[in-house]
N, C-alpha and C. Protein backbone atom coordinates (compact mmCIF):
# COMPACT_ATOMS: atom_id res chain seq x y z
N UNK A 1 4.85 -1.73 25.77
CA UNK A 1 5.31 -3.02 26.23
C UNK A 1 4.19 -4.02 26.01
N UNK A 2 4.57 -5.10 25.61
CA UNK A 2 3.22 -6.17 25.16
C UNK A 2 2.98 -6.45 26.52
N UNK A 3 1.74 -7.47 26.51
CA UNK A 3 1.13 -7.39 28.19
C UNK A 3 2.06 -8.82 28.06
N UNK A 4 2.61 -9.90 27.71
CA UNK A 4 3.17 -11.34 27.97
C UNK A 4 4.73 -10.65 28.81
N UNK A 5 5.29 -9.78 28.11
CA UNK A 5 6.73 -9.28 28.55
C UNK A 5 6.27 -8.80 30.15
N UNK A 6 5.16 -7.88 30.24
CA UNK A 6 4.98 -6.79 31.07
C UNK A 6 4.55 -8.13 32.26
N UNK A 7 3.49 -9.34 32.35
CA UNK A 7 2.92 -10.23 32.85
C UNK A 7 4.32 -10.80 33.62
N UNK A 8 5.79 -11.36 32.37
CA UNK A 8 6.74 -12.09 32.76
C UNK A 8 7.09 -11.07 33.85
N UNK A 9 7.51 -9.72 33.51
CA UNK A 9 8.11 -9.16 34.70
C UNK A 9 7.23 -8.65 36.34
N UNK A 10 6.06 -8.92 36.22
CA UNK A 10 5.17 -8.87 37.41
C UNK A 10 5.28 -10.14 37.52
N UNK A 11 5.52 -11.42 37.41
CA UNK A 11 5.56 -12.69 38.03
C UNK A 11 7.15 -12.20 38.43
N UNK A 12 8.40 -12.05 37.53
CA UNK A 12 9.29 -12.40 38.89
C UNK A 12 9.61 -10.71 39.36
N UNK A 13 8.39 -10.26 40.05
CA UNK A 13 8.93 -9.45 41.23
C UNK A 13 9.75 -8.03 40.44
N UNK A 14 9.62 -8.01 39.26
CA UNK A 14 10.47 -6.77 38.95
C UNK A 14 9.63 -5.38 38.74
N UNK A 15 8.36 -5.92 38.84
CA UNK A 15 7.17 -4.46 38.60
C UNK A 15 6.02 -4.69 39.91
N UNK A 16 5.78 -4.00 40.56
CA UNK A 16 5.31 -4.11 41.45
C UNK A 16 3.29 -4.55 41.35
N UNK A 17 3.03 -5.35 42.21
CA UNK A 17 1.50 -6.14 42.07
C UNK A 17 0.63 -4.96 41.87
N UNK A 18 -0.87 -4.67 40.82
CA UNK A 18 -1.33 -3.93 40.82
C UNK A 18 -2.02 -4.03 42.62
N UNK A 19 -2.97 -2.76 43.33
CA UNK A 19 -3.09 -2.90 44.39
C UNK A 19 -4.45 -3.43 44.85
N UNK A 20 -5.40 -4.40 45.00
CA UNK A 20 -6.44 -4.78 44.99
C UNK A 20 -7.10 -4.06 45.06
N UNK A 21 -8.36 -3.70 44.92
CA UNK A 21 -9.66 -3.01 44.95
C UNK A 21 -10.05 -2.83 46.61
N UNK A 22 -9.90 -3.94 47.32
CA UNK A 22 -10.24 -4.04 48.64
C UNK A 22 -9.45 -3.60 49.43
N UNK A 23 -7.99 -3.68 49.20
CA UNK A 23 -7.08 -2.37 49.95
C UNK A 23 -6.89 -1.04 49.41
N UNK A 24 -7.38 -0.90 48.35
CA UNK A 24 -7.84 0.84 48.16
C UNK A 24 -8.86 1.19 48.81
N UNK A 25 -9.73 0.79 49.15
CA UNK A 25 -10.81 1.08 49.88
C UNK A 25 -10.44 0.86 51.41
N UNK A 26 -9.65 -0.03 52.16
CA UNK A 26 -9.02 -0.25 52.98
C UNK A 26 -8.25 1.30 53.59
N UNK A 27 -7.63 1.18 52.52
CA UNK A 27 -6.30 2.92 52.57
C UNK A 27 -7.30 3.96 52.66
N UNK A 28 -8.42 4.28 51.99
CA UNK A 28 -8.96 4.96 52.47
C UNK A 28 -10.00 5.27 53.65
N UNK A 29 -10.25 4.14 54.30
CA UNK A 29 -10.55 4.03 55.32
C UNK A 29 -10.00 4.16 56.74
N UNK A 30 -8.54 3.75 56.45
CA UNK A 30 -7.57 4.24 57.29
C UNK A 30 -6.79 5.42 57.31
N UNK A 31 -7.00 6.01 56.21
CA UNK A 31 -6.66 7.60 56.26
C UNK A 31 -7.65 8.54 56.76
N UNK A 32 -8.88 8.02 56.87
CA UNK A 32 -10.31 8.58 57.35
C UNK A 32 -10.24 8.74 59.14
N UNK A 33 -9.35 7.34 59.51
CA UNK A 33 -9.47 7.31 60.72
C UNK A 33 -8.29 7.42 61.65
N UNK A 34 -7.11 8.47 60.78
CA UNK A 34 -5.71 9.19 61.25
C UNK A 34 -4.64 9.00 60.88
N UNK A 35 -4.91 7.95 60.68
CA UNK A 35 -3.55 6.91 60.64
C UNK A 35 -2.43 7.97 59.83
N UNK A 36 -1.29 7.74 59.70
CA UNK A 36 -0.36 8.17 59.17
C UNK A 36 -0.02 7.29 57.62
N UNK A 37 0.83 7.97 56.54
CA UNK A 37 0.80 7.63 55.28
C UNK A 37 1.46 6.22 55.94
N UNK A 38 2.55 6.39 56.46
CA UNK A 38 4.29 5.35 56.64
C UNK A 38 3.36 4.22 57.09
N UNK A 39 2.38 4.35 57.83
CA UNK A 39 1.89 3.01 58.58
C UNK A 39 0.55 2.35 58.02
N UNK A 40 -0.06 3.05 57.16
CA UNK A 40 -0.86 2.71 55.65
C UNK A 40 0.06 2.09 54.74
N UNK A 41 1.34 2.44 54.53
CA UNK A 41 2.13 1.70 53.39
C UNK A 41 2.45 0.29 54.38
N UNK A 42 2.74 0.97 55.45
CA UNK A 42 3.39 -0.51 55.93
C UNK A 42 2.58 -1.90 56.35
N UNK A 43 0.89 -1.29 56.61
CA UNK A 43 -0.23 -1.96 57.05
C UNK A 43 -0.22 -3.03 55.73
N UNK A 44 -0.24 -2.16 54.34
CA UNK A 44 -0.91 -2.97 53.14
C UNK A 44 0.22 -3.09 52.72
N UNK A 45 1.57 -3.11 52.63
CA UNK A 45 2.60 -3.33 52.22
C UNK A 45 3.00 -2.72 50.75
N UNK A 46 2.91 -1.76 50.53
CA UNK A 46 3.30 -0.68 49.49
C UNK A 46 4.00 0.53 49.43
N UNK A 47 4.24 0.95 48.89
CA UNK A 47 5.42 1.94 48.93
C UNK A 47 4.53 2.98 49.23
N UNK A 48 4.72 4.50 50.02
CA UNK A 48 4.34 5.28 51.09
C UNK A 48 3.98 6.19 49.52
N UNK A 49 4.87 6.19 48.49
CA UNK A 49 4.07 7.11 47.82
C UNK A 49 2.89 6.43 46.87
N UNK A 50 3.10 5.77 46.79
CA UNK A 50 1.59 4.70 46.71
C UNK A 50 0.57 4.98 47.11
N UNK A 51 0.70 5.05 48.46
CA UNK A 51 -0.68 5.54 48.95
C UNK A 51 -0.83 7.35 48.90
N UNK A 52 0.27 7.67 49.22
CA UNK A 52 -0.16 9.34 48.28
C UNK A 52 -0.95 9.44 47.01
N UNK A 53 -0.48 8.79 46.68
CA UNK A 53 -1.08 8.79 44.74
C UNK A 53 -2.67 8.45 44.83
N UNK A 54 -2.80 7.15 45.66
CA UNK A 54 -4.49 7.11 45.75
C UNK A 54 -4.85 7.68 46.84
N UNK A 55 -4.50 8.53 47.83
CA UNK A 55 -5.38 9.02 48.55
C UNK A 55 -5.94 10.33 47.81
N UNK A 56 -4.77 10.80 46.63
CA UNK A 56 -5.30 11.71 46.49
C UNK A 56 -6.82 11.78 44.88
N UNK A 57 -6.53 10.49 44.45
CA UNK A 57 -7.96 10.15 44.14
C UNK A 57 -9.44 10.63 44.32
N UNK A 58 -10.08 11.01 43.75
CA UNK A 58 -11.52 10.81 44.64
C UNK A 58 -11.97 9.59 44.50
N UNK A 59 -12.92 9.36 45.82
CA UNK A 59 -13.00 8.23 46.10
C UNK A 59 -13.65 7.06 45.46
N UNK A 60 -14.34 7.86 44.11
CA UNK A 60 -15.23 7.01 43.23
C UNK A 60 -13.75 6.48 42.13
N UNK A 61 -13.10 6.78 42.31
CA UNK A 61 -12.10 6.56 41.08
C UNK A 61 -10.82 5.40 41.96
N UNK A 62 -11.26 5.10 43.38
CA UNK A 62 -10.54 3.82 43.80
C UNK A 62 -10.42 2.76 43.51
N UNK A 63 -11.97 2.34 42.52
CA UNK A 63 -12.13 0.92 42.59
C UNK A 63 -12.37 1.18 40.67
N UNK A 64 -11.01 0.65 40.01
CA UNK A 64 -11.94 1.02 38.81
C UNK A 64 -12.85 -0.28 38.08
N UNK A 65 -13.74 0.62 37.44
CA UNK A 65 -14.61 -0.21 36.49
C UNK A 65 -14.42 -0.79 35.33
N UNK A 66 -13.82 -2.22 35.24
CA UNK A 66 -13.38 -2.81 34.16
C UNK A 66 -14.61 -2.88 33.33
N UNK A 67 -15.60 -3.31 33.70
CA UNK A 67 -16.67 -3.09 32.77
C UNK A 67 -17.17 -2.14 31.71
N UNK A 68 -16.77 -0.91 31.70
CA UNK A 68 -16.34 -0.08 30.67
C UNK A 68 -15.27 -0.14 30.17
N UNK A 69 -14.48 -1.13 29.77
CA UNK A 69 -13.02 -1.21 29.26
C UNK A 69 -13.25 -1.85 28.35
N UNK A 70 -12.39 -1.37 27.19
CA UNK A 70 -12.77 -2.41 25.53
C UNK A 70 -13.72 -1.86 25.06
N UNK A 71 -14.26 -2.05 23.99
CA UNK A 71 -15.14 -2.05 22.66
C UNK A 71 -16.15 -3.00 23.06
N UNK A 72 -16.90 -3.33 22.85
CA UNK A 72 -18.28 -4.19 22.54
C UNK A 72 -18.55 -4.26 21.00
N UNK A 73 -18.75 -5.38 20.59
CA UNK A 73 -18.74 -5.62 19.09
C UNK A 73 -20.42 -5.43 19.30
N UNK A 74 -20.27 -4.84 17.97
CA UNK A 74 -21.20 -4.30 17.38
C UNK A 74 -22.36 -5.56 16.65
N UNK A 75 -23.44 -5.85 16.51
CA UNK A 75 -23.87 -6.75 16.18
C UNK A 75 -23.77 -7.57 14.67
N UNK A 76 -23.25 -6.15 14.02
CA UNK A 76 -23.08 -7.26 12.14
C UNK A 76 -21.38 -7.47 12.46
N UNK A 77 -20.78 -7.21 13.44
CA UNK A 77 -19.53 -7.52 13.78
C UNK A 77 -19.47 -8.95 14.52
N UNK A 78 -20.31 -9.54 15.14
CA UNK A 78 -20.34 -10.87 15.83
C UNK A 78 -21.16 -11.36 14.74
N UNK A 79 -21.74 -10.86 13.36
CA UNK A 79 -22.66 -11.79 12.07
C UNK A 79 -21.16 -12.63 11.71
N UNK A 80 -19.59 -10.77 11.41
CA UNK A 80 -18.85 -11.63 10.82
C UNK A 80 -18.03 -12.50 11.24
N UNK A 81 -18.16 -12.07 12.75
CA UNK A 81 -17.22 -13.20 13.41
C UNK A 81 -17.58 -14.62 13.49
N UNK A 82 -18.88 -14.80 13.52
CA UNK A 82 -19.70 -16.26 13.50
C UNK A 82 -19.13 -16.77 12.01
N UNK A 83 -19.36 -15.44 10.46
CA UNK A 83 -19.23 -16.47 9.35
C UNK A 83 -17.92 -17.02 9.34
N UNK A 84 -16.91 -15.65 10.31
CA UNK A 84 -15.62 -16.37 9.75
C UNK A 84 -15.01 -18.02 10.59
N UNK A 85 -15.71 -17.80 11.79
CA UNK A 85 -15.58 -19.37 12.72
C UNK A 85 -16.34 -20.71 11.52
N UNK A 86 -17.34 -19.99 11.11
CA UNK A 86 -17.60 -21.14 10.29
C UNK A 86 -17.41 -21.42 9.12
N UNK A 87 -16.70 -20.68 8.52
CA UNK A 87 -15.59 -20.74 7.33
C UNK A 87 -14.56 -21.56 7.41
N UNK A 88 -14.00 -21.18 8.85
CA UNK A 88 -12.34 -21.70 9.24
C UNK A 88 -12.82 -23.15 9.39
N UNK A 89 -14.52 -23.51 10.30
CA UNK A 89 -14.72 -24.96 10.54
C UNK A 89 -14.94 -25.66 9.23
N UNK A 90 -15.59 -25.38 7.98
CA UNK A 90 -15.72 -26.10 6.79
C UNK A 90 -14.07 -26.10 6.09
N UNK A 91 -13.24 -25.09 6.15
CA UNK A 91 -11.82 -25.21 5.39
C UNK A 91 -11.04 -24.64 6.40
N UNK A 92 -10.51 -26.03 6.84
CA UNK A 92 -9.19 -25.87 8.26
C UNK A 92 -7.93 -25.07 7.91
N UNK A 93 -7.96 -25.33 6.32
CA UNK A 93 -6.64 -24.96 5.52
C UNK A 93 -6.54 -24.06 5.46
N UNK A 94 -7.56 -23.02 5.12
CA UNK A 94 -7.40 -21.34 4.63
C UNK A 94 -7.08 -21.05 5.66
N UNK A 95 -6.35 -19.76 5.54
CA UNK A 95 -5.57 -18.76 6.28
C UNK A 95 -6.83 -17.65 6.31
N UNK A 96 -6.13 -17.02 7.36
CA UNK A 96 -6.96 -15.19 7.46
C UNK A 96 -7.48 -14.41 5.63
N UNK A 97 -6.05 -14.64 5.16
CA UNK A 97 -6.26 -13.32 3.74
C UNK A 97 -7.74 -14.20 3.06
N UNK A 98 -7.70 -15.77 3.02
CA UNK A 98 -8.55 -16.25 2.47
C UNK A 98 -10.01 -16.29 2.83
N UNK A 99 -9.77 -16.55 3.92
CA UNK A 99 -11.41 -16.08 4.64
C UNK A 99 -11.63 -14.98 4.09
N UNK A 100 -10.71 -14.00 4.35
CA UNK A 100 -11.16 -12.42 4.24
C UNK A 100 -11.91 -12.22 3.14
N UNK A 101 -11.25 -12.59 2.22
CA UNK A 101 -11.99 -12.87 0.60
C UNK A 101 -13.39 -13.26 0.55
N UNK A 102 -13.31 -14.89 1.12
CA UNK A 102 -14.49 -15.12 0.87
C UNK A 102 -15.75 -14.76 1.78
N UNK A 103 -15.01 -14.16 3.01
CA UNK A 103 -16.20 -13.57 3.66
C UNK A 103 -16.51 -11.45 2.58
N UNK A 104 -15.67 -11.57 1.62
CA UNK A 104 -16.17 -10.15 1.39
C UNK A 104 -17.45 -10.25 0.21
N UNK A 105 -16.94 -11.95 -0.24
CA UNK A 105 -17.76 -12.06 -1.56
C UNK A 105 -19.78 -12.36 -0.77
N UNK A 106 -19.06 -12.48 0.14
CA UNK A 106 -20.72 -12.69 0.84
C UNK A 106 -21.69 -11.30 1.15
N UNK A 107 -23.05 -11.36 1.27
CA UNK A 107 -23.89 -9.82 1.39
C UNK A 107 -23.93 -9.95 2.81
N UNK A 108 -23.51 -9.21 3.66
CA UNK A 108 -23.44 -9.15 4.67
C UNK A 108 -23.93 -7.76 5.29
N UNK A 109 -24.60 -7.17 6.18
CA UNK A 109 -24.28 -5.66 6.94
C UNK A 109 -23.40 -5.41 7.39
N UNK A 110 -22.66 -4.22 6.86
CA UNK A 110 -21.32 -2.96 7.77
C UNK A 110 -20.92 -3.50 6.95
N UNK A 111 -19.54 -3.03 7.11
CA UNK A 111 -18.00 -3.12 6.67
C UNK A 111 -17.70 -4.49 6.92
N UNK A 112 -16.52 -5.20 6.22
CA UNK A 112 -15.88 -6.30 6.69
C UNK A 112 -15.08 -6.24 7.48
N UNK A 113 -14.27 -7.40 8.15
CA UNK A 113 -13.10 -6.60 9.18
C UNK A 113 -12.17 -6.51 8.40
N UNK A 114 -11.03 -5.92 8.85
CA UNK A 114 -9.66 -5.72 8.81
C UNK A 114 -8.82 -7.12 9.04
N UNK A 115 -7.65 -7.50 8.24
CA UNK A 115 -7.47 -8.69 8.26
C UNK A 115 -6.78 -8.85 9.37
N UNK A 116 -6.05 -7.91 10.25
CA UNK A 116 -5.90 -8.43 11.80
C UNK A 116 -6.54 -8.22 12.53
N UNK A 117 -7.89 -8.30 12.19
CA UNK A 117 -9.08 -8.28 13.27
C UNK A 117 -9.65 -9.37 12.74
N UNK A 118 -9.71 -9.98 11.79
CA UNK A 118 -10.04 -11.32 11.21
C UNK A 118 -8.75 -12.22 12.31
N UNK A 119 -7.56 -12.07 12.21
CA UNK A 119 -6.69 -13.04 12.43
C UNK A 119 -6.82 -13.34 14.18
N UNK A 120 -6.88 -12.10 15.00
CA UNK A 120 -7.20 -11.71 16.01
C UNK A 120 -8.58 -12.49 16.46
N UNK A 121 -9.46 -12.95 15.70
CA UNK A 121 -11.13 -13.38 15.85
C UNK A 121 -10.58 -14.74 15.79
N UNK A 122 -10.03 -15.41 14.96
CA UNK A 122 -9.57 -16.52 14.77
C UNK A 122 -8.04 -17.28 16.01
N UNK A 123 -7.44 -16.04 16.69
CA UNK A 123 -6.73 -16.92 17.48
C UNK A 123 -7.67 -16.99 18.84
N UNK A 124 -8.84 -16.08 18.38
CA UNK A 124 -9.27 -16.70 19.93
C UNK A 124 -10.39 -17.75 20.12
N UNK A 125 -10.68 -18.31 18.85
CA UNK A 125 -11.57 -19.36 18.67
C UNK A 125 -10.28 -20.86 19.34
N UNK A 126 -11.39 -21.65 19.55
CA UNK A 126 -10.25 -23.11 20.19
C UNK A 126 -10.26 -23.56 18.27
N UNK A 127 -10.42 -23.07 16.97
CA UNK A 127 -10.34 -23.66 16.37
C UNK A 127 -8.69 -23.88 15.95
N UNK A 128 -8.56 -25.02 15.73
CA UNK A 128 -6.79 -25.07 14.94
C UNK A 128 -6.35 -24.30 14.26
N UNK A 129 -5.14 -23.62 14.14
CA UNK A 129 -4.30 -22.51 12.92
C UNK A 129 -4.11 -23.74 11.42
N UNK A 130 -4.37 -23.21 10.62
CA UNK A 130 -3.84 -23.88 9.50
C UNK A 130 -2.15 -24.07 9.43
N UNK A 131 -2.08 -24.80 8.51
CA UNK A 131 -0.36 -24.90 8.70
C UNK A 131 0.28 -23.95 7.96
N UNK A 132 1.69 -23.47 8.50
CA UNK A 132 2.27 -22.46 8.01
C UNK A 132 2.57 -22.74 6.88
N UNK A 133 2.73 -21.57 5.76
CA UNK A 133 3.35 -21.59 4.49
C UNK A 133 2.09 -22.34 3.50
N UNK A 134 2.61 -22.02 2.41
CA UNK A 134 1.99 -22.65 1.16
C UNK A 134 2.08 -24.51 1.02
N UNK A 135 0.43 -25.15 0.84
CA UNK A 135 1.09 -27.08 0.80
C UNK A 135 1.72 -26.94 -0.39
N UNK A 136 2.74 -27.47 -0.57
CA UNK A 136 2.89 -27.99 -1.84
C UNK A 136 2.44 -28.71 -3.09
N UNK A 137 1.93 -28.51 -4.21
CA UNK A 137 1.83 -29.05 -5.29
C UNK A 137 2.45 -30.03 -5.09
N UNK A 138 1.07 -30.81 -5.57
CA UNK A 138 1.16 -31.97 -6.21
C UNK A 138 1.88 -32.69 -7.27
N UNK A 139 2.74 -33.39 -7.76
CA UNK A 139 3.82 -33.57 -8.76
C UNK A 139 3.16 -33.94 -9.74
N UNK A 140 3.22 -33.40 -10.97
CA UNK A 140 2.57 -33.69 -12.19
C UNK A 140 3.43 -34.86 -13.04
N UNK A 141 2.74 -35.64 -13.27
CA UNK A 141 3.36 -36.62 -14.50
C UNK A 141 3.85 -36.35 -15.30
N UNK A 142 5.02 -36.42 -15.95
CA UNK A 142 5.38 -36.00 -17.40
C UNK A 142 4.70 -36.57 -18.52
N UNK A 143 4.16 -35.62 -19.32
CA UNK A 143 3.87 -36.07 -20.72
C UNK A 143 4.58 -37.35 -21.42
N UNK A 144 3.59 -38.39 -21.74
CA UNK A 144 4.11 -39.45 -22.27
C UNK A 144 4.07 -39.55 -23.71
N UNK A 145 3.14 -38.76 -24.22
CA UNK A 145 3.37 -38.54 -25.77
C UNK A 145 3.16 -37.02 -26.02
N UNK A 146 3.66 -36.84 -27.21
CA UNK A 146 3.60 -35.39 -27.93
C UNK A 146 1.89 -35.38 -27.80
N UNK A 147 2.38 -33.39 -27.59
CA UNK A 147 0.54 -32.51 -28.00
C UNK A 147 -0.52 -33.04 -26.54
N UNK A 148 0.57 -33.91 -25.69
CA UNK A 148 -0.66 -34.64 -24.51
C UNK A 148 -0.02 -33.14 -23.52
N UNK A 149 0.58 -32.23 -23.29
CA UNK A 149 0.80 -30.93 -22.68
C UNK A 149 1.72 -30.43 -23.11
N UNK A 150 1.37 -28.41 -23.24
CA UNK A 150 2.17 -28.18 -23.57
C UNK A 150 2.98 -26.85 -22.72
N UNK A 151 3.82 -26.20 -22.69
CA UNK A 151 4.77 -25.57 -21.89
C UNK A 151 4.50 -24.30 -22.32
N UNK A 152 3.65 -22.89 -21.43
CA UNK A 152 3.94 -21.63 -22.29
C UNK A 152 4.92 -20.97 -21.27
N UNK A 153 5.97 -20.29 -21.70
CA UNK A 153 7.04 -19.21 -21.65
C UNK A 153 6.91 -18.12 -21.93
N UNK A 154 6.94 -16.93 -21.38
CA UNK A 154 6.71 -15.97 -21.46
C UNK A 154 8.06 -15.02 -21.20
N UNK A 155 8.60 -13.83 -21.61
CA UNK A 155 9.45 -13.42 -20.94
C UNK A 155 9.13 -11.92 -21.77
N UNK A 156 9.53 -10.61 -20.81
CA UNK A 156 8.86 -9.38 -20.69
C UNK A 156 9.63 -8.46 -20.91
N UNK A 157 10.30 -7.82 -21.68
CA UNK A 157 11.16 -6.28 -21.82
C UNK A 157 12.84 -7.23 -21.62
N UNK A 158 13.13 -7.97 -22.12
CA UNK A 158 14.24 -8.45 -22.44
C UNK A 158 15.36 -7.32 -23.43
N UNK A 159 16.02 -7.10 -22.63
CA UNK A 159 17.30 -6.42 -23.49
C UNK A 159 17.82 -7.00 -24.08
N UNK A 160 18.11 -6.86 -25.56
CA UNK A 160 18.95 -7.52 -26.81
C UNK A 160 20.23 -6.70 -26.67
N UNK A 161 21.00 -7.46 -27.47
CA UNK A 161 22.57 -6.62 -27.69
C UNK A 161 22.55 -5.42 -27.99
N UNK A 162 21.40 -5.07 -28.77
CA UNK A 162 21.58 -3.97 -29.53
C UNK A 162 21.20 -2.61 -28.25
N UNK A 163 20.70 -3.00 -27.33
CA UNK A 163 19.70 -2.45 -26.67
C UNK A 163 18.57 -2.47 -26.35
N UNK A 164 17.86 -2.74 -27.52
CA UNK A 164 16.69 -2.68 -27.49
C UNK A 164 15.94 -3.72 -26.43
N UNK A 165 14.88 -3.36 -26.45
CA UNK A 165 13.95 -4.91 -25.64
C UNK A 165 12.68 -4.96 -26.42
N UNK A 166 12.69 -6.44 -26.18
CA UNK A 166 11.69 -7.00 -26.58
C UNK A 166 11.03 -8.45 -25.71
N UNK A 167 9.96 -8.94 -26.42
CA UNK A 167 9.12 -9.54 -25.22
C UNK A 167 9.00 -10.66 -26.22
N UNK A 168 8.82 -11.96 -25.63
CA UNK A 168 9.22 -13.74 -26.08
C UNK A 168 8.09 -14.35 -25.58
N UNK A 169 7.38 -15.63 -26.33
CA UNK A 169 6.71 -16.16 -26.23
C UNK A 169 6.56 -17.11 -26.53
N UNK A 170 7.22 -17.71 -25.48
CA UNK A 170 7.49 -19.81 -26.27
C UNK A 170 6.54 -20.84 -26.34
N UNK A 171 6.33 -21.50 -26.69
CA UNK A 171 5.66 -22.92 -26.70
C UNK A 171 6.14 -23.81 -27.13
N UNK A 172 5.71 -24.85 -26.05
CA UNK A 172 7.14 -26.28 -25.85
C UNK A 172 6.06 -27.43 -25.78
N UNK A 173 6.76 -28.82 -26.95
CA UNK A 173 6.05 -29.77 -25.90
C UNK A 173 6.64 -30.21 -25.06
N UNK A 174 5.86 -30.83 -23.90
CA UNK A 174 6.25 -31.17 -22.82
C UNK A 174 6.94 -32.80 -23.05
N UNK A 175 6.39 -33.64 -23.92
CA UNK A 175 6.97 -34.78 -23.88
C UNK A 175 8.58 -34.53 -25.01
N UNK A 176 8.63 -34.03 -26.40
CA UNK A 176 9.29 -34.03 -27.07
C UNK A 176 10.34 -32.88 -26.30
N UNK A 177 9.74 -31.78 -26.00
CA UNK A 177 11.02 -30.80 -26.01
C UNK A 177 10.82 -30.05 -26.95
N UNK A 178 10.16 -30.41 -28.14
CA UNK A 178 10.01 -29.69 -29.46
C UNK A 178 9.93 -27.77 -29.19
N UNK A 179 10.40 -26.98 -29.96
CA UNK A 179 9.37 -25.64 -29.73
C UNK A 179 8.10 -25.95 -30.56
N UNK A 180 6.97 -25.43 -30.48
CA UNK A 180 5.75 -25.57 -31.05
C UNK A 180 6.12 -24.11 -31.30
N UNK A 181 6.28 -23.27 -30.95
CA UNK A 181 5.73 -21.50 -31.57
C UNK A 181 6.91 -20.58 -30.84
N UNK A 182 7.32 -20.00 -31.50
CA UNK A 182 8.00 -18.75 -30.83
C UNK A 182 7.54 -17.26 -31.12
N UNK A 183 7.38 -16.48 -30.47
CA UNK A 183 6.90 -15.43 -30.63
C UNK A 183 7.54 -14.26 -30.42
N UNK A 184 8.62 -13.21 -30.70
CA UNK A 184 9.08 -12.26 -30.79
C UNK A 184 8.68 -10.58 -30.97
N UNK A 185 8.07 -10.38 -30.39
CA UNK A 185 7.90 -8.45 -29.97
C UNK A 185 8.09 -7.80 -29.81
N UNK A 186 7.87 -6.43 -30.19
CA UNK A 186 8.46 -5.05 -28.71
C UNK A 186 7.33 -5.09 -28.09
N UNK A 187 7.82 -4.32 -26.59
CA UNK A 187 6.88 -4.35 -25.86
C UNK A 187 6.24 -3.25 -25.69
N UNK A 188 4.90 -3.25 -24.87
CA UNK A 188 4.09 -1.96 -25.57
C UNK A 188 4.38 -1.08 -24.33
């Protein structure tokens, strides 16, 4: 379950509150000094097998230690996380795959990351996401006179009537329309 789904259903009431640190230690203090399970659940307001479950704990394992939780990046792992923040700050535009690139063409120590550990490094910077999808090209002028550009065509294992295939290679001008070259093959 992702933690946003699992978060929505502990806000409205459908999964029950984890139990603070200070009433586990609480529960066991009051099981120390007689009390009954029913009136431990009912003291801290939790379900009776609740407190079964942590009494039967040992007592070092009541309060756990988030501080051992997660990974700790490794130090040429925060080199690449710095180049890639300052990659993304010189070109707002590139995406993850592109960083990735140009952070591989760099000499760096270790391994590079993984590109959702790149993408992952990057949503947690306050820097902006680039915009989705490819910008669009720029509209090129049409050729105003012949030989000023010209058009290559290519086409690859084309089946003829006969069966056979073969591979095409056009050249066009761009202002006339003219063919400049055609080229006819089998393919290898």
């Amino acid at each position: 379950m992702c933690l946003s789904r699992y978060r929505a259903l502990v806000k409205d009431d459908a999964l029950p509150q984890p139990i603070a640190t200070a009433d586990r230690l609480l529960l066991k203090r009051l099981s120390r000094q007689g009390l009954p399970v029913s009136a431990i659940a009912r003291r801290l307001q939790v379900s009776p097998r609740s407190v079964w479950r942590l009494l039967a704990r040992p007592a070092d394992q009541l309060a756990p230690d988030y501080q051992r939780c997660g990974r700790r990046l490794a130090p040429d792992c925060q080199a690449w996380q710095r180049a890639a923040a300052d990659l993304r700050r010189a070109h707002p535009g590139w995406g993850a795959q592109r960083l990735l690139l140009e952070l591989t063409r760099q000499e760096r120590p270790g391994a590079p990351p993984a590109l959702r550990t790149l993408q992952r490094w990057l949503a947690q910077t306050e820097l902006p996401a680039p915009a989705p999808g490819r910008r669009a090209a720029l509209p090129l002028a049409r050729a105003d006179c012949p030989h000023e550009r010209w058009q290559v065509d290519a086409m690859d294992q084309v089946r003829l009537g006969n069966g056979d295939q073969a591979s095409c290679l056009r050249v066009i001008d761009e202002c006339s329309g003219a063919p400049l070259g055609n080229r006819v093959f089998p393919p290898r």
